[in-house]
C-alpha atoms as a PDB file:
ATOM      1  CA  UNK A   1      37.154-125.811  68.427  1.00  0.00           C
ATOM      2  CA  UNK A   2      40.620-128.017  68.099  1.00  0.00           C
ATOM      3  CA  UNK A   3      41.771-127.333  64.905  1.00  0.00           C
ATOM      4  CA  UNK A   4      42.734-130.259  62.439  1.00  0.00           C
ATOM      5  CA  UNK A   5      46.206-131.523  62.370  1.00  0.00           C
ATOM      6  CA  UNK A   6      47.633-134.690  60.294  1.00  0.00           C
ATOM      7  CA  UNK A   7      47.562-132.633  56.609  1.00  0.00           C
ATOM      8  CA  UNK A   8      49.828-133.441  53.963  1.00  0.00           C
ATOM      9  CA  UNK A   9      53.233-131.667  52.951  1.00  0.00           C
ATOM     10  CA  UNK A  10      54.754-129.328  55.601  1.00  0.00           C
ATOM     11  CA  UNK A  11      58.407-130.976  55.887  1.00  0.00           C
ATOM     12  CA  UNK A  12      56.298-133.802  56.958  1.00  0.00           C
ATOM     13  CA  UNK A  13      55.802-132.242  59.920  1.00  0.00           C
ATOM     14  CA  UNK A  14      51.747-132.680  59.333  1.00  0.00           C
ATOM     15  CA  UNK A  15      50.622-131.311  62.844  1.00  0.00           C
ATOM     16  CA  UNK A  16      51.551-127.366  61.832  1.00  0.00           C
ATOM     17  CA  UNK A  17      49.615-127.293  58.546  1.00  0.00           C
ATOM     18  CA  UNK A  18      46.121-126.171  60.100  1.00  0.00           C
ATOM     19  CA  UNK A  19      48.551-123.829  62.411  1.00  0.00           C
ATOM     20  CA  UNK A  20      50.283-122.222  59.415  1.00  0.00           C
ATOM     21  CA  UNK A  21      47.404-121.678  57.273  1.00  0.00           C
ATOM     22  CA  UNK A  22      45.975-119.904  60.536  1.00  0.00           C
ATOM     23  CA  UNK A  23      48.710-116.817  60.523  1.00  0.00           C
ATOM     24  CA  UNK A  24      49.994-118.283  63.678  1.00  0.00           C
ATOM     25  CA  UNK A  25      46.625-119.698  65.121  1.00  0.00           C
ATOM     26  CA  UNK A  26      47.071-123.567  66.025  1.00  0.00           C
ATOM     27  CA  UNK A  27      45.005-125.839  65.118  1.00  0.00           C
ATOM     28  CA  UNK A  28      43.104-126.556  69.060  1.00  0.00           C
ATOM     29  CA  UNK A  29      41.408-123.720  70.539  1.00  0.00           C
ATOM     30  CA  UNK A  30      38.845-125.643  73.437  1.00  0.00           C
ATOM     31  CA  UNK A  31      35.405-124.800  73.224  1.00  0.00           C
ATOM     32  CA  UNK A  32      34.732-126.281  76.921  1.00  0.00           C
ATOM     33  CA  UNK A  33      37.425-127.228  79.353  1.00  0.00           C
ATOM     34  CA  UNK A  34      36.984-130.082  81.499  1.00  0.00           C
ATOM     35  CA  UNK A  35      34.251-129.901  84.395  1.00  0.00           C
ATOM     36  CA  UNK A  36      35.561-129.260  87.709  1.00  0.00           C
ATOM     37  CA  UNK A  37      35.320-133.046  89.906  1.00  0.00           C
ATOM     38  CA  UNK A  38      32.507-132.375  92.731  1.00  0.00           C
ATOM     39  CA  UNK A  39      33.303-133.599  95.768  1.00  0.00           C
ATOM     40  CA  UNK A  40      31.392-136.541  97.148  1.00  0.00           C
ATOM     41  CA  UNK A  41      30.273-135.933 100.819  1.00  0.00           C
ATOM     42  CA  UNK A  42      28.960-138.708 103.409  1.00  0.00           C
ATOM     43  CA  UNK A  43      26.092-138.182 105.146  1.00  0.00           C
ATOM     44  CA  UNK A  44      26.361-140.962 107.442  1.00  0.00           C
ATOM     45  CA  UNK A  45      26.887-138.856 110.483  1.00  0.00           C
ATOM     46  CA  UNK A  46      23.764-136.364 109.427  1.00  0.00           C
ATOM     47  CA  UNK A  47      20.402-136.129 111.668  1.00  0.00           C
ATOM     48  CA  UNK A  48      17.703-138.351 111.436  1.00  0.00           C
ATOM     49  CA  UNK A  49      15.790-135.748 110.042  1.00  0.00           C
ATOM     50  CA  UNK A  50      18.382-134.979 107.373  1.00  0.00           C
ATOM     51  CA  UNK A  51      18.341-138.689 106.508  1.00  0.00           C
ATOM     52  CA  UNK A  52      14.887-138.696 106.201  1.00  0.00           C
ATOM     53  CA  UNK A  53      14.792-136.643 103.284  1.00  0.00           C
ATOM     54  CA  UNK A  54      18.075-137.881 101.943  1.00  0.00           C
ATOM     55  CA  UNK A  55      15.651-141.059 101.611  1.00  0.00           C
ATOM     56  CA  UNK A  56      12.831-139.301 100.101  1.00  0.00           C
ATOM     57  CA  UNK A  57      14.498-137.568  97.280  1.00  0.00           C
ATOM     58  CA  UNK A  58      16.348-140.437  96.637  1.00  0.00           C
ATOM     59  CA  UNK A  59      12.694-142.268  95.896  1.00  0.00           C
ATOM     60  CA  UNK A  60      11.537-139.400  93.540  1.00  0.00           C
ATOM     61  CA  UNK A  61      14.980-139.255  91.928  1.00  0.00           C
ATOM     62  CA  UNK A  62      14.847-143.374  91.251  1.00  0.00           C
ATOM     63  CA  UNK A  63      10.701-143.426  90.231  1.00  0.00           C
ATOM     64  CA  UNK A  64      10.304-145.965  93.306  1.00  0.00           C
ATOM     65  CA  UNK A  65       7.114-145.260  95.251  1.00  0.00           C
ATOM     66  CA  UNK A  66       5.335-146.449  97.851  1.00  0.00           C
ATOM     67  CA  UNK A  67       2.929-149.056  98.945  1.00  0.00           C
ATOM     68  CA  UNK A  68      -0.379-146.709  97.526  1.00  0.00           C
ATOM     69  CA  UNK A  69       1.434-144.618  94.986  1.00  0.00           C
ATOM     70  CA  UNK A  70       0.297-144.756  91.302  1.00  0.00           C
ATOM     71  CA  UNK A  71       3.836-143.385  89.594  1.00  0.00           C
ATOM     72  CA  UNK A  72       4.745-145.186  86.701  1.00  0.00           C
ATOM     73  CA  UNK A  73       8.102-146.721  86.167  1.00  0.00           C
ATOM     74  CA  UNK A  74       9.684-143.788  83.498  1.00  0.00           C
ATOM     75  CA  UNK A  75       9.683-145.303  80.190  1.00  0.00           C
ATOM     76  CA  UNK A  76      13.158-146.487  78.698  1.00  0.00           C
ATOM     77  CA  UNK A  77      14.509-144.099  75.969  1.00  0.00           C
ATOM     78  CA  UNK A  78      14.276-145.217  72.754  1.00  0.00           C
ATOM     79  CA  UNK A  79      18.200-146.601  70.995  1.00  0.00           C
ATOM     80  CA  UNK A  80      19.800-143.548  68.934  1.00  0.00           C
ATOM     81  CA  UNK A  81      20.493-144.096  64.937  1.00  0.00           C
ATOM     82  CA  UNK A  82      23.895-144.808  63.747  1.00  0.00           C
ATOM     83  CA  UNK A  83      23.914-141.359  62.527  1.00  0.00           C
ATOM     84  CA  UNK A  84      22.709-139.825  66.107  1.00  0.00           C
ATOM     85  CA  UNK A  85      25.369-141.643  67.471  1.00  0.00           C
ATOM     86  CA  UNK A  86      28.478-140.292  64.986  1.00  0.00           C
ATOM     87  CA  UNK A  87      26.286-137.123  66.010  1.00  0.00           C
ATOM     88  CA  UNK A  88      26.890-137.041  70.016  1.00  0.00           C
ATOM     89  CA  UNK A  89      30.407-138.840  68.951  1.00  0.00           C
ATOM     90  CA  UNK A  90      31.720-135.559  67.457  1.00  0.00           C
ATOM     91  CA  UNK A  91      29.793-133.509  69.857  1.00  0.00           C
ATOM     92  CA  UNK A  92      31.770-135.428  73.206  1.00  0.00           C
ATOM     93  CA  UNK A  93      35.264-135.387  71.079  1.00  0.00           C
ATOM     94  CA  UNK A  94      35.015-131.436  70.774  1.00  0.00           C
ATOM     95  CA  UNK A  95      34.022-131.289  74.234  1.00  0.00           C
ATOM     96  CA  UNK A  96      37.671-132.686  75.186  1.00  0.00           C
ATOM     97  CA  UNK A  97      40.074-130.550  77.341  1.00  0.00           C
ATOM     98  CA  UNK A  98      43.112-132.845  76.513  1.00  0.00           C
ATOM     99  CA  UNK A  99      43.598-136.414  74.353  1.00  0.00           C
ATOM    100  CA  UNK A 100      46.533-138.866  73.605  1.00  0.00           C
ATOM    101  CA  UNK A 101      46.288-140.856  70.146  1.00  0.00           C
ATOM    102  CA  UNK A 102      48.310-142.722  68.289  1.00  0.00           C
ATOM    103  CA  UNK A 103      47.928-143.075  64.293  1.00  0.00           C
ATOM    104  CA  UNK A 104      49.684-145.501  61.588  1.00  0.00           C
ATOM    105  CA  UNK A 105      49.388-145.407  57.896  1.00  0.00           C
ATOM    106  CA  UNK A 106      50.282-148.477  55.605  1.00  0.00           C
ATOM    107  CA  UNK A 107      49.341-148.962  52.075  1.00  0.00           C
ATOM    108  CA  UNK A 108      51.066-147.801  48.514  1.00  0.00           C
ATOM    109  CA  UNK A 109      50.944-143.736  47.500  1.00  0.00           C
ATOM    110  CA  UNK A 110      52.545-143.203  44.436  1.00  0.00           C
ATOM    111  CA  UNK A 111      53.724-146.800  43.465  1.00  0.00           C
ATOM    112  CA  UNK A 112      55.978-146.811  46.911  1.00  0.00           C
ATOM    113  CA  UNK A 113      55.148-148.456  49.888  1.00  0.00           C
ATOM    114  CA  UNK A 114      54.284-146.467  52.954  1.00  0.00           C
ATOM    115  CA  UNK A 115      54.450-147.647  56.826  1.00  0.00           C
ATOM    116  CA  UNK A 116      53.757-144.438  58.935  1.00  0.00           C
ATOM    117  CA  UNK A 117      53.537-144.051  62.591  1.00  0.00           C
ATOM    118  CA  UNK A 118      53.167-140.945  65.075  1.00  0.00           C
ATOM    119  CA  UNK A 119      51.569-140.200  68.599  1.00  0.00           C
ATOM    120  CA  UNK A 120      49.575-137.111  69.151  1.00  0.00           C
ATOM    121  CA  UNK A 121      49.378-135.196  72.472  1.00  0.00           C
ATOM    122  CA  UNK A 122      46.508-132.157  72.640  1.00  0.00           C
ATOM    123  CA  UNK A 123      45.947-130.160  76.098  1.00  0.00           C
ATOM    124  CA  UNK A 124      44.065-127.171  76.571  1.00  0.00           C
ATOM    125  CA  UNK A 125      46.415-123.631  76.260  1.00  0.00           C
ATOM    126  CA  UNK A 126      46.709-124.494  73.452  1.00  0.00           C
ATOM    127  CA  UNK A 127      49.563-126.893  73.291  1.00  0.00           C
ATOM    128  CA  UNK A 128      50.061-130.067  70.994  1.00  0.00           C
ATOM    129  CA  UNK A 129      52.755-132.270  70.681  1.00  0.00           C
ATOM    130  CA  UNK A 130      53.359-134.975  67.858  1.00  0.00           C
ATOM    131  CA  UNK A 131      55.954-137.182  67.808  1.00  0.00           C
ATOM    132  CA  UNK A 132      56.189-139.020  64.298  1.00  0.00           C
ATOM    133  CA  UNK A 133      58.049-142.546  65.774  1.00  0.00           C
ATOM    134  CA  UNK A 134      58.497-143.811  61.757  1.00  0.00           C
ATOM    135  CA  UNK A 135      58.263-142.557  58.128  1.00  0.00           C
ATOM    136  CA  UNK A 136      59.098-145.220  55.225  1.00  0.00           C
ATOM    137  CA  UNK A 137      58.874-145.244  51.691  1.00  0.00           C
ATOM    138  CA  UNK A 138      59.203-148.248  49.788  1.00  0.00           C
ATOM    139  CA  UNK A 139      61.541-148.910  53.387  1.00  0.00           C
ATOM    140  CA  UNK A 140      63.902-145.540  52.845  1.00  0.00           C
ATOM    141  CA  UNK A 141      63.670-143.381  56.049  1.00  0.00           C
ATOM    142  CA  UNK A 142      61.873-140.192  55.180  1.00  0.00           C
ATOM    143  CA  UNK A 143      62.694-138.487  58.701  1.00  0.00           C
ATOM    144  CA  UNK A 144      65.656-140.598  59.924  1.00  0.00           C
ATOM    145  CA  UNK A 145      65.455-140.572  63.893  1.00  0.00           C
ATOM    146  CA  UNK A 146      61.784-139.786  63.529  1.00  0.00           C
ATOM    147  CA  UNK A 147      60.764-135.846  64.644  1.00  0.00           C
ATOM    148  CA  UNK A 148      59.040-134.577  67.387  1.00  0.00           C
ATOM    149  CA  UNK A 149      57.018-131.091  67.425  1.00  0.00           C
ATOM    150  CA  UNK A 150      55.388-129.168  70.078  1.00  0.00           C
ATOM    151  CA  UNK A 151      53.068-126.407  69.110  1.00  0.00           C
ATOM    152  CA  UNK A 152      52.314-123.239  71.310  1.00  0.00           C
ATOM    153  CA  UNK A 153      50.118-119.854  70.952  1.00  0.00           C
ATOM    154  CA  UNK A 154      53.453-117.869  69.856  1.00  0.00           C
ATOM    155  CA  UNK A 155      56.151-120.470  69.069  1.00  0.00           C
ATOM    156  CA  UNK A 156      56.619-123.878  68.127  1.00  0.00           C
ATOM    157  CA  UNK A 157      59.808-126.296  68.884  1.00  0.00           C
ATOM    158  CA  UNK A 158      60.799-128.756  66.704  1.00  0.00           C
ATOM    159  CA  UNK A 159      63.133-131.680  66.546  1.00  0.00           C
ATOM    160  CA  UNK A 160      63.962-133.013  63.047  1.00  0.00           C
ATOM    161  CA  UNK A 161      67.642-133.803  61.847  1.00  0.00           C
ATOM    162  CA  UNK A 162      66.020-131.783  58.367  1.00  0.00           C
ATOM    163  CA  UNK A 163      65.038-128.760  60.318  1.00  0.00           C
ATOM    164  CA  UNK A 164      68.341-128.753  62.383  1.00  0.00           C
ATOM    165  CA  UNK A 165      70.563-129.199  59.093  1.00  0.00           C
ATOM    166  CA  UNK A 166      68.586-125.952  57.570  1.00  0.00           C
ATOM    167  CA  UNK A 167      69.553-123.386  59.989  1.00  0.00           C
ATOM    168  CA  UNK A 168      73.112-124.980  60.192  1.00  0.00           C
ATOM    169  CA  UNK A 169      72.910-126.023  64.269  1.00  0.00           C
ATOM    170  CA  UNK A 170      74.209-128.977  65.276  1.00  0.00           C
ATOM    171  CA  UNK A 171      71.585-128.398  68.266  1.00  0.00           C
ATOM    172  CA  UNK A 172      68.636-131.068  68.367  1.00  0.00           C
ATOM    173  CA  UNK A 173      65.434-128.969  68.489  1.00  0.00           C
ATOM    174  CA  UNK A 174      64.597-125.310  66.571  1.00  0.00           C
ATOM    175  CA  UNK A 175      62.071-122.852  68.274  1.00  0.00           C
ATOM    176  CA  UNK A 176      60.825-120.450  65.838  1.00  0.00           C
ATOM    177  CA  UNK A 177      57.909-118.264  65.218  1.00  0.00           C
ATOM    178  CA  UNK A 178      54.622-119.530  63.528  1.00  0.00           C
ATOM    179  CA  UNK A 179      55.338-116.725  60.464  1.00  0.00           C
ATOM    180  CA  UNK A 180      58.853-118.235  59.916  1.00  0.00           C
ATOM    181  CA  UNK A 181      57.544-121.726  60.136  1.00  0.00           C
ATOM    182  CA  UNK A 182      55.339-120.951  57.098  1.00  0.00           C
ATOM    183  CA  UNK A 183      58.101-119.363  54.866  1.00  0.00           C
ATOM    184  CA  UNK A 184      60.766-122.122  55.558  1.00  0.00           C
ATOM    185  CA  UNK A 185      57.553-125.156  55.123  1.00  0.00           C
ATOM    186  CA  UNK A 186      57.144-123.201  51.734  1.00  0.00           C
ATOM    187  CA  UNK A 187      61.084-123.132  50.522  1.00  0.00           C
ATOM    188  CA  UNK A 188      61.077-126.465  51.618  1.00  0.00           C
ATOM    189  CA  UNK A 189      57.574-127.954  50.729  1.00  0.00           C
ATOM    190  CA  UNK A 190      59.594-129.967  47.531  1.00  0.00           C
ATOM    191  CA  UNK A 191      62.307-131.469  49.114  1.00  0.00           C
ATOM    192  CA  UNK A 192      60.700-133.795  51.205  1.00  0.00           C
ATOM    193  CA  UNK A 193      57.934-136.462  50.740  1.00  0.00           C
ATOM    194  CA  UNK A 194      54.339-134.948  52.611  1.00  0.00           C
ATOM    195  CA  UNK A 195      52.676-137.443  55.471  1.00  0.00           C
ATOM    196  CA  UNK A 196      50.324-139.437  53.280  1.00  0.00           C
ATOM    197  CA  UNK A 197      46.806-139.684  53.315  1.00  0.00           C
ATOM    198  CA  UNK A 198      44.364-136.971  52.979  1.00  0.00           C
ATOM    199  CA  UNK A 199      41.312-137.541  55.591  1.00  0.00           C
ATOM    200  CA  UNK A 200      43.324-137.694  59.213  1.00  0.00           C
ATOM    201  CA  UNK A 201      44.476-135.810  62.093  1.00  0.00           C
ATOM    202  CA  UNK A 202      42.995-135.179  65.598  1.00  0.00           C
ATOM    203  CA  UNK A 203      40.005-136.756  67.542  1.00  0.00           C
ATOM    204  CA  UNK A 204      37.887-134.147  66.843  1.00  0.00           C
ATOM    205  CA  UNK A 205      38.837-133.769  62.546  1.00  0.00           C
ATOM    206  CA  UNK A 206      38.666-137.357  62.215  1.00  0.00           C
ATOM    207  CA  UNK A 207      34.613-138.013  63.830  1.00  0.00           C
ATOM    208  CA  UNK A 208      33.849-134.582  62.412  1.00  0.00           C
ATOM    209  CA  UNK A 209      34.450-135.722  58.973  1.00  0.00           C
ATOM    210  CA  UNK A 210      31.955-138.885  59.757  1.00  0.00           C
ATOM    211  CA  UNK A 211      29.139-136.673  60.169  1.00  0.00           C
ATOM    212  CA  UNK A 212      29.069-135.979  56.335  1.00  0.00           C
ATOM    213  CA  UNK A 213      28.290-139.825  55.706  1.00  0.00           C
ATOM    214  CA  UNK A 214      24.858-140.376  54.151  1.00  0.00           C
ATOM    215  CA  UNK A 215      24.972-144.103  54.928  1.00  0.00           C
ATOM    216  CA  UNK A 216      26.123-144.797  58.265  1.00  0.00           C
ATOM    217  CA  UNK A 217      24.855-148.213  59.756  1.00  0.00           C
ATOM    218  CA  UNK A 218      25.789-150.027  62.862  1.00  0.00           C
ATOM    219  CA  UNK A 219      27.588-153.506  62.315  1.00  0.00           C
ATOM    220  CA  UNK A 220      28.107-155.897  65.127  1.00  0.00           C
ATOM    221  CA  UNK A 221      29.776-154.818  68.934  1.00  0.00           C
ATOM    222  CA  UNK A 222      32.782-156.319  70.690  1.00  0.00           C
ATOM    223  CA  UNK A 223      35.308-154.333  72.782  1.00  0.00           C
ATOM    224  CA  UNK A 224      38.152-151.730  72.609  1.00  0.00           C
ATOM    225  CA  UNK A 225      41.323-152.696  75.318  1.00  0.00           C
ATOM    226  CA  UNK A 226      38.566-154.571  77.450  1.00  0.00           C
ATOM    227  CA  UNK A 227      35.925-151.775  76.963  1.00  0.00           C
ATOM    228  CA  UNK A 228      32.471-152.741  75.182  1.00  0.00           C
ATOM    229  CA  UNK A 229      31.795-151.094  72.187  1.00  0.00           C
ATOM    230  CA  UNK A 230      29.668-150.600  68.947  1.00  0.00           C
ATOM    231  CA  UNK A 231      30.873-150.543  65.274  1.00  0.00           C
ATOM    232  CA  UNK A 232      29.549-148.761  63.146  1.00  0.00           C
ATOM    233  CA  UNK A 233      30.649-148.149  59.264  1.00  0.00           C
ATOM    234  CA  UNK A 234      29.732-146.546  56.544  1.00  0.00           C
ATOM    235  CA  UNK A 235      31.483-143.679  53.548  1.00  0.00           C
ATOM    236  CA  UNK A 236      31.929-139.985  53.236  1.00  0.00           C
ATOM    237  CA  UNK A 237      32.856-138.299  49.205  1.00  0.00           C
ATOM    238  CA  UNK A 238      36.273-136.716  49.247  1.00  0.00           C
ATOM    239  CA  UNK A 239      34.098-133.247  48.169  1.00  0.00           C
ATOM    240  CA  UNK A 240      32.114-133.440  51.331  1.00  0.00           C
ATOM    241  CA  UNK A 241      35.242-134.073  53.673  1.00  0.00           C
ATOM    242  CA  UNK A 242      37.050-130.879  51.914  1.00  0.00           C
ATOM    243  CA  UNK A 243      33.498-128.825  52.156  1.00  0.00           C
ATOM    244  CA  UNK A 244      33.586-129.799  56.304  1.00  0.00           C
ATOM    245  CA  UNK A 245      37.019-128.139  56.222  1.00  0.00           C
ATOM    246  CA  UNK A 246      36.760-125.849  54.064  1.00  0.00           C
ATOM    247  CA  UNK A 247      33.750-125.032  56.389  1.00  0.00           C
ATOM    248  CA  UNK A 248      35.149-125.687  59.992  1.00  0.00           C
ATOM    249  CA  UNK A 249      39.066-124.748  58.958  1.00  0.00           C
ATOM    250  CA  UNK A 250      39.316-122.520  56.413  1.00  0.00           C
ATOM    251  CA  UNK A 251      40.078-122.803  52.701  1.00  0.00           C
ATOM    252  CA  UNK A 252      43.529-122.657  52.497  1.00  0.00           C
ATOM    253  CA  UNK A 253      43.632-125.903  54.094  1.00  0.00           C
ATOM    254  CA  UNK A 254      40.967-126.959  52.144  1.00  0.00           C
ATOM    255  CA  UNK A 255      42.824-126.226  49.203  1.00  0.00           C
ATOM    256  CA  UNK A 256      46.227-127.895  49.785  1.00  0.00           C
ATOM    257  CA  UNK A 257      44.304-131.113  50.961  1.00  0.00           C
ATOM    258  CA  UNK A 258      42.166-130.799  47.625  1.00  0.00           C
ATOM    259  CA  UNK A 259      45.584-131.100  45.900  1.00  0.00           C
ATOM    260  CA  UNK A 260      46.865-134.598  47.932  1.00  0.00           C
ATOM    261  CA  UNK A 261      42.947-135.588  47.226  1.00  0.00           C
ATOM    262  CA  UNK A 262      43.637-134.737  43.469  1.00  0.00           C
ATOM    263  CA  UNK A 263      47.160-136.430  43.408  1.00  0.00           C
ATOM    264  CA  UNK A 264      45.871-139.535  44.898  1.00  0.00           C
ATOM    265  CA  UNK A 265      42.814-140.228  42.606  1.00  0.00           C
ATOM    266  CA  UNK A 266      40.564-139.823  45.686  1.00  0.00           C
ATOM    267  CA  UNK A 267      37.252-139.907  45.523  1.00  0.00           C
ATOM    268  CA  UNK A 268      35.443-141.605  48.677  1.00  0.00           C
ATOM    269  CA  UNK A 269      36.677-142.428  51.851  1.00  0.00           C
ATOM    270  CA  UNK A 270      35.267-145.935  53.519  1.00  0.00           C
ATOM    271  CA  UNK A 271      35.354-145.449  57.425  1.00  0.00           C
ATOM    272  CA  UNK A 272      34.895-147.506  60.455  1.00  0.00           C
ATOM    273  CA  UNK A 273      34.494-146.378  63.970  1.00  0.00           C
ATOM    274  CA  UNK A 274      34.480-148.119  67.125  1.00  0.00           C
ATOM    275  CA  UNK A 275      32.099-145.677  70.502  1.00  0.00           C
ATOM    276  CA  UNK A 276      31.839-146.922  73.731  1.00  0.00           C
ATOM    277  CA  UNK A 277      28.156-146.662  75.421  1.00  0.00           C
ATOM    278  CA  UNK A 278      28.595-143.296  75.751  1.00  0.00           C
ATOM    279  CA  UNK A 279      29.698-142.493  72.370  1.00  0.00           C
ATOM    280  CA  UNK A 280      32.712-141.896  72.474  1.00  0.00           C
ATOM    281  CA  UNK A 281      35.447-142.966  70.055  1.00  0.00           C
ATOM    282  CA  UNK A 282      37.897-145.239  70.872  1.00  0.00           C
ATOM    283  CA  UNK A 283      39.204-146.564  67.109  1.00  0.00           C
ATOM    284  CA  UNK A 284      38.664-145.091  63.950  1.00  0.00           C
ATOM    285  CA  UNK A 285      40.186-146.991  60.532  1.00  0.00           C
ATOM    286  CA  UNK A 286      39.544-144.927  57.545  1.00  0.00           C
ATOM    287  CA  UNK A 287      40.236-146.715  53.861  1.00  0.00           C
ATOM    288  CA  UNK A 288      41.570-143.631  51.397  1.00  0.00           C
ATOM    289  CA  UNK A 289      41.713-145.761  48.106  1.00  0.00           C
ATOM    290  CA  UNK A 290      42.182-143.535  45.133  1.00  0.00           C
ATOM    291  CA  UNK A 291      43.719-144.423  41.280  1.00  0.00           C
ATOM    292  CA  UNK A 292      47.322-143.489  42.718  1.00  0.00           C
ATOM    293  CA  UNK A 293      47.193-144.558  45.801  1.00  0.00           C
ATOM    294  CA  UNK A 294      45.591-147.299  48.506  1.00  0.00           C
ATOM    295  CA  UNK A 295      46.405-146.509  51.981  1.00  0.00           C
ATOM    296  CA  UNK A 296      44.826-147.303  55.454  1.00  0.00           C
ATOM    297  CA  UNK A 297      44.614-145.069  58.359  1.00  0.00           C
ATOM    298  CA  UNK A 298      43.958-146.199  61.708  1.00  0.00           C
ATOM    299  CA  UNK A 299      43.950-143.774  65.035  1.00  0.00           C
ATOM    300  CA  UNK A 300      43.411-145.107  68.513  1.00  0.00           C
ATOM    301  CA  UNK A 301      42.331-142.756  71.201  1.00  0.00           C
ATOM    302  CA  UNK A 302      44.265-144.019  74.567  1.00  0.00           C
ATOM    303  CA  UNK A 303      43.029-141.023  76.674  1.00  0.00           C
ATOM    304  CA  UNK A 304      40.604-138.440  76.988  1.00  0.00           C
ATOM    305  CA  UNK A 305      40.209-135.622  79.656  1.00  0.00           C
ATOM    306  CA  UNK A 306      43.770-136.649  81.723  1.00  0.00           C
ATOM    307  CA  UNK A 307      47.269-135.117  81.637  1.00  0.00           C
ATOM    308  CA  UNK A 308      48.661-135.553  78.329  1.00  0.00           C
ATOM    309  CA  UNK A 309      52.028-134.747  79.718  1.00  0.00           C
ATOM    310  CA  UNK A 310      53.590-132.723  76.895  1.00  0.00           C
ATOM    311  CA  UNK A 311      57.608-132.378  77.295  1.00  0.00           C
ATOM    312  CA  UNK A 312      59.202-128.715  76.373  1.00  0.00           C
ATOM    313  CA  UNK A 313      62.794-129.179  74.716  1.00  0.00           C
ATOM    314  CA  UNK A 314      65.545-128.131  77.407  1.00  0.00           C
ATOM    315  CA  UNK A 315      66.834-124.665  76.642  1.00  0.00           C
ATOM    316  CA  UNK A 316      70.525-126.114  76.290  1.00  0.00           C
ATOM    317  CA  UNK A 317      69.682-128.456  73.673  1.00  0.00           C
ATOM    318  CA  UNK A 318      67.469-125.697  71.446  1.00  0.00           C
ATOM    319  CA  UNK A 319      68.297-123.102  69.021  1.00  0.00           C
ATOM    320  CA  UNK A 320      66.615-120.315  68.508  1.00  0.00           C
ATOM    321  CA  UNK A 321      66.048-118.928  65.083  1.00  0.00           C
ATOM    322  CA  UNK A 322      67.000-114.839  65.166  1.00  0.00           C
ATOM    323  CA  UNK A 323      63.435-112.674  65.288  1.00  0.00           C
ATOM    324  CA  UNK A 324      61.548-115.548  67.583  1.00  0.00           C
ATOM    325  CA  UNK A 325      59.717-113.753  70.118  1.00  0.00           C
END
């Protein structure tokens, strides 16, 4: 299982949360990595013989027959539900070894007006990296110079002018250990604004949190970046979404995203989701609109199961906080 990422509070620095409330597990541990690619041969230069029942299996395999055969054509299988198909959605997501997605968030939280933006970066190891490219409130920069944050087994690395002005380095990225990430998050926690939103972070949260909807329904089709697609949309209650974390992530993450839930008025999340033909996602737009707060969140997966190419800081340009194994 990847574990969520995208929670609220944490210096803003919403990838660690599901890491920190872990004692120094991250948040993606791969249930399947990807299937090694079998190599096609040619059997052009093969015996007759050998061609011969090449040909053969290939008419059992395809239901053709011959002149005096009887075999029936095999019968088409019958469309899946909308809710099948958030099913297998979730199901190919957690079968990912590696994805690249990018997220914004625009809407009002609080009275101020919010334009978020941040790429995501997951490979098997575990390693993440999330680079959050823009934070505004009401047009303030909350991380001036954006951050960036990779996320190992033992460590993480992070570059944030914040984190850099806290341990008193003039050095651009911090590597520290997951237990002193969680005691500096909490000294901090107050003096900066959380990411907003409640319901977001990887591939595999996001769908996962669509299998709670009662009332999933298919919409129309149309395409993704030139790829065909069906839309489906439907609603999940904000109790549900914290039970399926509670459930797949633990309740202390449950917990601090029932408090964002609480502080924005939240009560149902309204979804849409775009899956290719073979279910998998390539857009999800989720509608948080609470009594304190109206935002929309929309991820776009660009890859799935290719290099995510995640970039280590140079050892020149990072300091390392004293007790970081």
């Amino acid at each position: 299982m990847r574990r969520r990422t995208g929670c609220s509070g944490c210096w803003a620095f919403s990838p660690f949360c599901a890491a920190m409330t872990g004692g120094g597990t991250t948040w993606r541990v791969m249930l399947k990595s990807p299937e090694a690619e079998v190599p096609v041969r040619s059997l052009v230069s093969r015996s007759p013989l050998w061609a011969a029942v090449v040909g053969a299996i290939a008419i059992v395999a395809t239901g053709c027959s011959s002149p005096g055969s009887t075999a029936k054509p095999a019968k088409p299988k019958p469309p899946v539900s909308a809710r099948q198909a958030i099913a297998l959605s979730a199901r190919n997501v957690a079968s990912w070894g590696s994805d690249i997605s990018t997220t914004t968030i625009t809407g009002t939280d609080g009275g101020a007006r919010i334009n978020f933006a941040s790429a995501l970066r997951e490979e098997s190891g575990p390693f993440n990296e999330t680079v959050v490219t823009s934070y505004k409130r009401d047009g303030k920069d909350v991380l001036p110079g954006g951050s960036d944050a990779v996320v190992t087994p033992t460590v993480y690395y992070i570059r944030a002018a914040v984190a850099s002005r806290y341990f008193h380095t003039t050095k651009p990225w911090v590597e520290l250990s997951p237990a002193t990430f969680l005691a500096v998050s909490a000294k901090m926690h107050n003096s900066i604004p959380g990411t907003p939103g409640a319901f977001f972070g990887d591939p595999v949260l996001g769908v996962g949190l669509l299998t709670t909807s009662t009332d999933v329904r298919a919409v129309g089709t149309g395409a993704v970046n030139g790829v065909p697609v069906t839309e489906y949309e439907g609603a999940y209650s904000a109790a549900s979404g914290l039970a399926y974390i509670t459930a797949t992530l633990g309740s202390a993450l449950s917990a601090q995203e029932s408090k964002q839930v609480t502080a924005m008025g939240l009560t149902t999340v309204r979804f849409r989701a775009w899956l290719d033909p073979q279910q998998r996602p390539l857009k999800l737009v989720l509608i948080e609109a609470g009594t304190h707060a109206n935002l929309t969140v929309t991820q776009t997966i660009v890859s799935s199961n290719q290099a995510a190419n995640i970039q280590f800081p140079l050892a020149s340009e990072t300091y390392v906080v004293p007790g970081t194994s």
